[in-house]
Protein backbone atom coordinates (compact mmCIF):
# COMPACT_ATOMS: atom_id res chain seq x y z
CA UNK A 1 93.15 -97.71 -38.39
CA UNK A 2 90.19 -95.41 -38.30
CA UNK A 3 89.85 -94.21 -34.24
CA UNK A 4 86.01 -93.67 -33.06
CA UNK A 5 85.29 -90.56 -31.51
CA UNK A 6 81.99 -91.32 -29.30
CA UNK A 7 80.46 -88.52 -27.75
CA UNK A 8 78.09 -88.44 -24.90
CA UNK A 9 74.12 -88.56 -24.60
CA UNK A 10 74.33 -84.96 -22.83
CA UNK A 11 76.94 -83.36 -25.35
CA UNK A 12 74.23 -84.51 -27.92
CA UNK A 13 71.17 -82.68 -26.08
CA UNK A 14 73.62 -79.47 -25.20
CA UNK A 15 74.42 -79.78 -29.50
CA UNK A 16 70.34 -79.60 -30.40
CA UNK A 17 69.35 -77.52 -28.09
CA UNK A 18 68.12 -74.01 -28.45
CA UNK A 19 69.50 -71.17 -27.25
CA UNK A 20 68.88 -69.92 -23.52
CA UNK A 21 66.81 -66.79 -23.22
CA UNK A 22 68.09 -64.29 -20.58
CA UNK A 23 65.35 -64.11 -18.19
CA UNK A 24 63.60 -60.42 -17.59
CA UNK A 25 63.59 -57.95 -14.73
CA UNK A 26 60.57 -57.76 -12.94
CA UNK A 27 57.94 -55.61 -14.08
CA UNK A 28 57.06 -52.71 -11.85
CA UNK A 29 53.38 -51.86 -11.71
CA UNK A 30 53.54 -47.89 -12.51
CA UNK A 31 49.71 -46.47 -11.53
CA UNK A 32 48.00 -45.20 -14.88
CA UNK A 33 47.99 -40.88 -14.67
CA UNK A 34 44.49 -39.49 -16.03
CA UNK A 35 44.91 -37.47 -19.66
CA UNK A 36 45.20 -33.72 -18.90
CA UNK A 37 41.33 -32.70 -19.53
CA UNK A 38 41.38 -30.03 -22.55
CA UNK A 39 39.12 -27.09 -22.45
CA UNK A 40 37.05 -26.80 -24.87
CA UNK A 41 37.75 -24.82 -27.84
CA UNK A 42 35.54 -21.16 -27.82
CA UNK A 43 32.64 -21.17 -30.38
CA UNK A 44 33.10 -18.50 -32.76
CA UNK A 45 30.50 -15.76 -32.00
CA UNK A 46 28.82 -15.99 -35.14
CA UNK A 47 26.49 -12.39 -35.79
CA UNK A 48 23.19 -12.59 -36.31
CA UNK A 49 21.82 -11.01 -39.25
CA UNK A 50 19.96 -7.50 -38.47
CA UNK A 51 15.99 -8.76 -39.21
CA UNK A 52 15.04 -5.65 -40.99
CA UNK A 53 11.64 -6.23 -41.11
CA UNK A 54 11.49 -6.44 -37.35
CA UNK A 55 13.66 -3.38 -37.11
CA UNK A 56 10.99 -1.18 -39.72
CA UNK A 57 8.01 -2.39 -37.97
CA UNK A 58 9.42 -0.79 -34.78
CA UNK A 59 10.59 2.88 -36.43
CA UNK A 60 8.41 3.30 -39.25
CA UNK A 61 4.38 2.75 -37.32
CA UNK A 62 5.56 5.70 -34.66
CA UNK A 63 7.00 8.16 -37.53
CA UNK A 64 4.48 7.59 -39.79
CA UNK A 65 1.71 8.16 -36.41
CA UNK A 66 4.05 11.44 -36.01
CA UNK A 67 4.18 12.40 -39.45
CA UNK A 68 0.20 11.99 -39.74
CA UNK A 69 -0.02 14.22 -37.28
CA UNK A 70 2.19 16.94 -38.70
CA UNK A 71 0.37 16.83 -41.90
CA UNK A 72 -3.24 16.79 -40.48
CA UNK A 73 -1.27 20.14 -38.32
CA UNK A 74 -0.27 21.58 -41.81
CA UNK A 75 -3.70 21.46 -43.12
CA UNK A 76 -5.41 22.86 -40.32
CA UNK A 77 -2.69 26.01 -40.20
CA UNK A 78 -2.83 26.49 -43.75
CA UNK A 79 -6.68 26.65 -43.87
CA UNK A 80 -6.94 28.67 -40.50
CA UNK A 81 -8.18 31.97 -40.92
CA UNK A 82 -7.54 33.28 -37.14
CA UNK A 83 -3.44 32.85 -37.12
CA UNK A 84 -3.52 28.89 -36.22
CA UNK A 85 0.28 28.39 -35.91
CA UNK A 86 2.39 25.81 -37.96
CA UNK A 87 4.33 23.37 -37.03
CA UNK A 88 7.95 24.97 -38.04
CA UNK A 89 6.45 28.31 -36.39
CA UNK A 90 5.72 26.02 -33.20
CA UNK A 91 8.79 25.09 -32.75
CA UNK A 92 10.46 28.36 -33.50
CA UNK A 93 8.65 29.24 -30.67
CA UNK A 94 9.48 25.99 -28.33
CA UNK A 95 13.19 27.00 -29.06
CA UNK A 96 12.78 30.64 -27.29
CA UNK A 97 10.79 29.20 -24.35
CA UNK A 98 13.00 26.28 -24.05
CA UNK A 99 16.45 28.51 -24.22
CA UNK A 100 15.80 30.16 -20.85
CA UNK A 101 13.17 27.99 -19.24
CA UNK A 102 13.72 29.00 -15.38
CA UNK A 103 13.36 33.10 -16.03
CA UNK A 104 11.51 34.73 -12.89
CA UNK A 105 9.83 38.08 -13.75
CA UNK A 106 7.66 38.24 -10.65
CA UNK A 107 4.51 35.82 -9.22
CA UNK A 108 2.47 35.65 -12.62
CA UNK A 109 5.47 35.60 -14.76
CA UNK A 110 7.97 32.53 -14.92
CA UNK A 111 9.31 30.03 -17.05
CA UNK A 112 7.82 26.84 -18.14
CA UNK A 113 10.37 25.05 -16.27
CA UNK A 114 9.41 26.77 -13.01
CA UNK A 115 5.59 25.55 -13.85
CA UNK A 116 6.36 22.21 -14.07
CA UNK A 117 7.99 21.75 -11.31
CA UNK A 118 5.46 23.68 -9.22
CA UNK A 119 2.49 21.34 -10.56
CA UNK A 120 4.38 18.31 -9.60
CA UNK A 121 4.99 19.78 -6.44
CA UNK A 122 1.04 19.33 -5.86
CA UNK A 123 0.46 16.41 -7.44
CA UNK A 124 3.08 14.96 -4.76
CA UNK A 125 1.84 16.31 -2.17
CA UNK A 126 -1.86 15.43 -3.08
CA UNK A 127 -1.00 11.82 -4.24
CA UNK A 128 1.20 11.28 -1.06
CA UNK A 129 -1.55 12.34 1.13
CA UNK A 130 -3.63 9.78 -1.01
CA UNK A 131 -1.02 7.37 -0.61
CA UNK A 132 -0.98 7.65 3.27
CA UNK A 133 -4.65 7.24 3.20
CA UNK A 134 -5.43 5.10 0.83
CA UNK A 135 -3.40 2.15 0.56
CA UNK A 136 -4.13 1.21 4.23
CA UNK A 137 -7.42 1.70 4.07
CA UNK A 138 -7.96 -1.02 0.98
CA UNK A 139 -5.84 -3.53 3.45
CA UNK A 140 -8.52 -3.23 5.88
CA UNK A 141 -11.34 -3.08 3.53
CA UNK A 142 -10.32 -6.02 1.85
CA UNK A 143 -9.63 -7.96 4.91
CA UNK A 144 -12.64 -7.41 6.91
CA UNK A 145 -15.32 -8.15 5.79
CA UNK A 146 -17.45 -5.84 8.03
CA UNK A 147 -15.32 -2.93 6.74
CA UNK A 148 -15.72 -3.72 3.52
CA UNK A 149 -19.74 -4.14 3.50
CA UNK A 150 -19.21 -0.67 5.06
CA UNK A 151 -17.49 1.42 2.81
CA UNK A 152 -18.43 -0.07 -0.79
CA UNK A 153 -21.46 1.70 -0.88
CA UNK A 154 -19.59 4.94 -0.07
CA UNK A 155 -16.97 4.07 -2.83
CA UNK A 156 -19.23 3.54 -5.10
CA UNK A 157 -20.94 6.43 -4.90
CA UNK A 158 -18.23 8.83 -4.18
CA UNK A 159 -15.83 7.79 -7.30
CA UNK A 160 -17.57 8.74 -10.44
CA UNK A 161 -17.80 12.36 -9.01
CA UNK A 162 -15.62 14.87 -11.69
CA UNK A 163 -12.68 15.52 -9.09
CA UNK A 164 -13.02 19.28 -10.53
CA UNK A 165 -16.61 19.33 -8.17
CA UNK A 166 -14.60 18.77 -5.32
CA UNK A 167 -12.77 21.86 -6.11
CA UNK A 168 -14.91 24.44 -4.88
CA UNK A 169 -15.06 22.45 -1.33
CA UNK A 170 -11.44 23.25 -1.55
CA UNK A 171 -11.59 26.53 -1.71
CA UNK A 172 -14.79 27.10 0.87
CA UNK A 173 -12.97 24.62 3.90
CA UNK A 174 -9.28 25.66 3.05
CA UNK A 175 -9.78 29.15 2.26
CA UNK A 176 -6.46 29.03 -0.52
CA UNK A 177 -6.01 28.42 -4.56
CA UNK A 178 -3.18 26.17 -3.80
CA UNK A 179 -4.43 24.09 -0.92
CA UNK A 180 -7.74 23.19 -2.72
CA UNK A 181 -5.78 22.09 -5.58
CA UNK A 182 -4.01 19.72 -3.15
CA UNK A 183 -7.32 18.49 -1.80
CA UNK A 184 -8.33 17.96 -5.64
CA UNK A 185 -5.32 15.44 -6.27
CA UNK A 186 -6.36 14.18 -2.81
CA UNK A 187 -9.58 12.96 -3.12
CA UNK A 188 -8.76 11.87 -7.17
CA UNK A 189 -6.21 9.55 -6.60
CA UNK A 190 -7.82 8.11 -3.74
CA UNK A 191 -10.05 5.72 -5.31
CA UNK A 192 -7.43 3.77 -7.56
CA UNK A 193 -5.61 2.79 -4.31
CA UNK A 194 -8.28 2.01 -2.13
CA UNK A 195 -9.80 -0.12 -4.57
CA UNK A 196 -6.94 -2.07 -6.26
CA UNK A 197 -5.79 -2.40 -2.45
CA UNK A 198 -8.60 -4.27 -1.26
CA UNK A 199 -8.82 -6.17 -4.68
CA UNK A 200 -5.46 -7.45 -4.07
CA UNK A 201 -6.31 -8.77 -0.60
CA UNK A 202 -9.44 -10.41 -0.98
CA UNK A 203 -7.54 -12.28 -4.01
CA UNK A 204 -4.67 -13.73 -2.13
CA UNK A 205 -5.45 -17.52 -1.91
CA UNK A 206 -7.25 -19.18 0.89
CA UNK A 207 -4.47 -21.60 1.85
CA UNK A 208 -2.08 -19.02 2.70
CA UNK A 209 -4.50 -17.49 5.42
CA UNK A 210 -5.42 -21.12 6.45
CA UNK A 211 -1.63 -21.92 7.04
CA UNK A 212 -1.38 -18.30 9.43
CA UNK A 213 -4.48 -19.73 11.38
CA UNK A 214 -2.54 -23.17 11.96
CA UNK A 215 0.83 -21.21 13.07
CA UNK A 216 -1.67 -18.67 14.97
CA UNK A 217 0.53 -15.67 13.51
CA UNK A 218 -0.58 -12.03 14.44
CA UNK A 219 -2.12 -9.72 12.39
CA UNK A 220 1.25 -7.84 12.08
CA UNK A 221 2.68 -10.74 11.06
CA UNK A 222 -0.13 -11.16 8.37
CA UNK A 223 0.05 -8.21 7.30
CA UNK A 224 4.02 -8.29 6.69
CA UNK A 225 4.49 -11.66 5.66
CA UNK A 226 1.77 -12.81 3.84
CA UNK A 227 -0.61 -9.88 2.22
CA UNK A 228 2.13 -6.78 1.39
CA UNK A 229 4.15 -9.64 -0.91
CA UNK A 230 0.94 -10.76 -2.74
CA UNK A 231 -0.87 -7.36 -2.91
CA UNK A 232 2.30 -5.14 -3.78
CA UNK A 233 1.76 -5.65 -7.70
CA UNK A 234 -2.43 -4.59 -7.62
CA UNK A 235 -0.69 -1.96 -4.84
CA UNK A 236 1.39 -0.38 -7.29
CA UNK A 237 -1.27 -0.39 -10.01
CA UNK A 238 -3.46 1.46 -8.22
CA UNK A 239 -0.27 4.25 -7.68
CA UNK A 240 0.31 3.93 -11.21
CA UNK A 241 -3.51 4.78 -12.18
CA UNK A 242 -3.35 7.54 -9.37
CA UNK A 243 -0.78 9.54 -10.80
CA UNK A 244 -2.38 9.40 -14.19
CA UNK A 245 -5.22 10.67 -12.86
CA UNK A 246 -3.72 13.08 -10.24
CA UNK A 247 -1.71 14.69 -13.40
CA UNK A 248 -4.74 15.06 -15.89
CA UNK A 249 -6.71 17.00 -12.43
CA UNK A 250 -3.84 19.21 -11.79
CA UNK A 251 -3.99 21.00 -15.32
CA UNK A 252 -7.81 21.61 -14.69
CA UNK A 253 -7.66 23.06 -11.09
CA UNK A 254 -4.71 25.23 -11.67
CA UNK A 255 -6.41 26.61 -14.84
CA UNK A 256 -9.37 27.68 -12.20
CA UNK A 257 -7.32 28.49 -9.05
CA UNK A 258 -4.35 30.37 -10.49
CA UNK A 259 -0.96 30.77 -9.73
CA UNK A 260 2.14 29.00 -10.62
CA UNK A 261 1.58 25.87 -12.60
CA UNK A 262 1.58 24.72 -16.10
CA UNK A 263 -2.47 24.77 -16.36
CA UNK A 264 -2.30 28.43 -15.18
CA UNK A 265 0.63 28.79 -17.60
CA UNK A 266 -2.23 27.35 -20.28
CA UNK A 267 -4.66 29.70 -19.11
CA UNK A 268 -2.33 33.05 -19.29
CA UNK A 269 -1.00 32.10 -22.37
CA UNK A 270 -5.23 32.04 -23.92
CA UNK A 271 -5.25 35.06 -22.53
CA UNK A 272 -2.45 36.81 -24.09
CA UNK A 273 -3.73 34.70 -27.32
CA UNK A 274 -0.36 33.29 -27.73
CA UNK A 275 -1.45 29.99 -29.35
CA UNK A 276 1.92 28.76 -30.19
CA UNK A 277 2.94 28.54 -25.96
CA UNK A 278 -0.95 26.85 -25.67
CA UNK A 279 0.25 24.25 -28.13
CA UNK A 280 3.63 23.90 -26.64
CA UNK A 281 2.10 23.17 -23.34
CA UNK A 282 0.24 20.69 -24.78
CA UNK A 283 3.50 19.04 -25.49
CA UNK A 284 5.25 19.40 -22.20
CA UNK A 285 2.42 17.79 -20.48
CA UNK A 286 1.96 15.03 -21.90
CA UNK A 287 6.11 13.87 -21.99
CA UNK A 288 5.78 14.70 -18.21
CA UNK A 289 2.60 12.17 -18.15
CA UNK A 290 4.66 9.73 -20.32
CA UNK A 291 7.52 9.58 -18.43
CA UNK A 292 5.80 9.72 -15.04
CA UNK A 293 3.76 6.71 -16.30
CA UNK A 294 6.90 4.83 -17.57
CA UNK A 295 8.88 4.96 -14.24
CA UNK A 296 5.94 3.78 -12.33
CA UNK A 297 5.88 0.60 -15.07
CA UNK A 298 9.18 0.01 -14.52
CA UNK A 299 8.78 0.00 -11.06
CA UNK A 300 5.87 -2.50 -11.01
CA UNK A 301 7.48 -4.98 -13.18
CA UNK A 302 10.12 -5.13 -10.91
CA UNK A 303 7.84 -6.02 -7.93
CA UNK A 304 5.65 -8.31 -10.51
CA UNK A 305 6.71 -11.97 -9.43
CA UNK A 306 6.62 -13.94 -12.00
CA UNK A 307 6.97 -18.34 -12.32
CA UNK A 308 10.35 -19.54 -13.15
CA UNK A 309 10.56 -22.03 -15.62
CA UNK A 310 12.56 -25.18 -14.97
């Protein structure tokens, strides 16, 4: 007898159905940490290639301009018939004067270091005198118009007068070589102050005196705040002009008045007919001039105000 084995509805459901998954933890929100920024990697300086062109166009125009010279020198020695010195017996020369430049042998005897420094003693004195003078008189040339109506005539008539023909009024009112040399400088650099000066102040724009009449500023203040910042670049071209000038009068008068000073150090050495000290003169004057003239360009373009670009 075969015995039935029945089973029930929910042993047949537990049989067929799947498996139970196990149920997960909660998730805990963690807060999301930036990436660490890297820096960036360093460009490779790369070198730029030396433009030679550029480079020759710079050296080769001045030592071709000084080796022009030389030749044209050469020539003029070699066909000389009264002992016109060369250029190698030049500098021979320049090497003795240069080795002991500060000697002192007495009043009419010194080195051409002690020269120097004695004309630029004058031309300091002279130009600061003109200096004093000068640059305040253009402000109130050029910002008054009565003043300025005034004086032009007198400007204009006085400036194209040789500074050496003021000379001799040196010597009559100051009764000395050296002052009258002073007064020369004096009354040649002058003119390049006063008149870039007052150029400078009638060209500073109308709005900026219009805005000191609205605020009612003083005249100091106008002066300080307003004209010295827009004039001081045609300012310091007038100085710049003025020692060029006061530097080319110096050799002249001291050549006339005597004394110590490289002009009279020109003069003596004529007389002695040393050519060779004449020619190295020559020299020493004009590097002073050059390097005079390249401080005071360096010192304008660092007053000259110029527009920044955004």
């Amino acid at each position: 007898m075969v015995s039935a084995v029945f089973h029930s509805p929910l042993d047949a459901a537990t049989a067929h159905a799947t498996p139970a998954v196990a149920a997960k933890p909660p998730v805990t929100a963690v807060a999301a940490t930036p990436a660490p920024t890297l820096a960036p990697a360093p460009t490779p300086r790369v070198r730029t290639p030396l433009d030679l062109r550029a480079f020759w166009m710079r050296v080769l125009p001045p030592l071709a301009g000084f080796g022009l010279l030389l030749l044209v020198w050469e020539l003029v020695a070699m066909s000389s018939t009264t002992g016109f010195p060369t250029p190698l017996a030049t500098w021979q020369q320049a090497v003795t004067v240069f080795s002991d430049p500060f000697y002192s042998k007495g009043p009419n005897d010194q080195g051409v270091g002690w020269n120097v420094l004695s004309s630029l003693q004058r031309v300091a004195l002279g130009f600061g005198l003109a200096a004093l003078v000068g640059i305040p008189a253009g402000f109130a040339i050029g910002r008054f118009e009565f003043l300025s109506r005034m004086f032009n005539p007198l400007i204009s008539l006085l400036r194209p007068v040789s500074p050496l023909a003021w000379l001799p009024i040196g010597l009559l009112v100051f009764k000395g070589a050296n002052p009258a040399a002073i007064w020369t400088i004096f009354i040649c650099s002058i003119w390049p102050m006063i008149i870039n000066t007052a150029v400078g102040v009638q060209r500073v724009p109308t709005d900026y005196m219009n805005v000191a009449k609205v605020l009612n500023l003083s005249e100091w203040k106008i002066l300080t705040k307003i004209l010295f910042p827009a004039v001081l670049p045609y300012m310091l071209t007038g100085v710049r002009l003025a020692v060029g000038t006061a530097w080319l009068v110096i050799v002249a008068a001291e050549m006339l008045t005597g004394g110590v000073g490289i002009g009279f150090w020109v003069w003596d050495e004529w007389n002695n007919l040393n050519v060779a000290n004449i020619i190295i003169a020559i020299f020493v004057i004009g590097i002073v001039g050059l390097v005079l003239e390249f401080a005071l360009i360096k010192l304008a373009t660092a007053f000259t105000f110029e527009e920044v670009k955004s």
